[in-house]
Protein backbone atom coordinates (compact mmCIF):
# COMPACT_ATOMS: atom_id res chain seq x y z
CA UNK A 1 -8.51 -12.87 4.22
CA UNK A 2 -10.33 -10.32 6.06
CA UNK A 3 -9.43 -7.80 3.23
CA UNK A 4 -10.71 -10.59 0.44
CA UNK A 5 -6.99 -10.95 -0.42
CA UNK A 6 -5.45 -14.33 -0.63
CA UNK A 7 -1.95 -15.43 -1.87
CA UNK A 8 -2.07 -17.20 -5.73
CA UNK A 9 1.03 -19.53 -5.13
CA UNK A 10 0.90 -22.38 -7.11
CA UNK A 11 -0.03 -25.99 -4.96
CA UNK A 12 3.26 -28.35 -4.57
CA UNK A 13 2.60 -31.94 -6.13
CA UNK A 14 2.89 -33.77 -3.04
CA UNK A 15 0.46 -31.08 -1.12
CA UNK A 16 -2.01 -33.01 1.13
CA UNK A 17 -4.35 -30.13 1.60
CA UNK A 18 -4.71 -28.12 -1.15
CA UNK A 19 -5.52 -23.96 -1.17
CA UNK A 20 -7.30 -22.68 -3.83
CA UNK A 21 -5.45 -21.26 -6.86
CA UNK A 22 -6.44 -19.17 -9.91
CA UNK A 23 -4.69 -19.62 -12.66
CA UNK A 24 -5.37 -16.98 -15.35
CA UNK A 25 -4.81 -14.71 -11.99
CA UNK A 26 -1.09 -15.92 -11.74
CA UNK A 27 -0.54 -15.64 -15.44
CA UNK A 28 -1.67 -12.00 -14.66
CA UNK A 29 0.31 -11.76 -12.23
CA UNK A 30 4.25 -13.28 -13.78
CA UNK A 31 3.11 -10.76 -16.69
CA UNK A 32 3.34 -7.74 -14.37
CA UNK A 33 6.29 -8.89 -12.85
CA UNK A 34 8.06 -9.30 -15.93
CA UNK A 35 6.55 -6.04 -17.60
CA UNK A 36 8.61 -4.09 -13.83
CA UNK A 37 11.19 -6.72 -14.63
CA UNK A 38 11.92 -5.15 -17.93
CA UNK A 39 11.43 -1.72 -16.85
CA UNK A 40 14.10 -1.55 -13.86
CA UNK A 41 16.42 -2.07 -16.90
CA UNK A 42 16.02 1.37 -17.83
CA UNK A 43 18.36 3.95 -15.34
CA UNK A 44 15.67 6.80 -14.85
CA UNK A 45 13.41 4.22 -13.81
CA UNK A 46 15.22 2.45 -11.30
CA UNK A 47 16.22 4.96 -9.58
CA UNK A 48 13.36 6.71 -7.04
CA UNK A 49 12.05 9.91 -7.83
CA UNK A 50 12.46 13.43 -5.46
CA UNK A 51 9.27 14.21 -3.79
CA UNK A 52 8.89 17.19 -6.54
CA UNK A 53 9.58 15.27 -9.62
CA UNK A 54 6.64 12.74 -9.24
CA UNK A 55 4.78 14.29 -12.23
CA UNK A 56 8.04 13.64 -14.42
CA UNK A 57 8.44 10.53 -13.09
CA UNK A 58 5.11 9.20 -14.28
CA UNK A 59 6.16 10.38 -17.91
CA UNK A 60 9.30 8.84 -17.97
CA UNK A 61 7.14 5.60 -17.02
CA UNK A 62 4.42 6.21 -19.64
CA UNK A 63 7.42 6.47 -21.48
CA UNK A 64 8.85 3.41 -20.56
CA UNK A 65 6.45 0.87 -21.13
CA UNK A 66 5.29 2.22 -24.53
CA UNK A 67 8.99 1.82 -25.53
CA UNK A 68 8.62 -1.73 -24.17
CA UNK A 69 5.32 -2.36 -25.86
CA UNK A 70 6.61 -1.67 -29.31
């Protein structure tokens, strides 16, 4: 908290004290994780890049999620 980050998990039903959660922020957040989800599907992606081939790396990404997008 002394960053102004907190944790959006989701409050069990039988929870006496509850913590706050945001709920468009967790929808936010599961589509992210499925959007990396989808893309670790894809070799080039999965697999890190050298510390020379960052630039390509970024492209194949760009390329990625477009491909995922349409």
């Amino acid at each position: 908290m002394a960053r102004g980050i907190f944790s959006n998990i989701p409050n069990k039903a039988s929870r006496v004290w509850l913590w706050p959660f945001l709920t468009k922020l967790y929808r936010e957040r599961k589509r992210v994780e499925r959007l990396i989800g989808n893309a670790k599907q894809f070799r080039r992606f999965a697999t890190p890049p050298a510390r020379e081939a960052v630039e390509m790396f970024l492209g194949v990404v760009h390329l990625i999620f477009c491909f995922i997008r349409l």
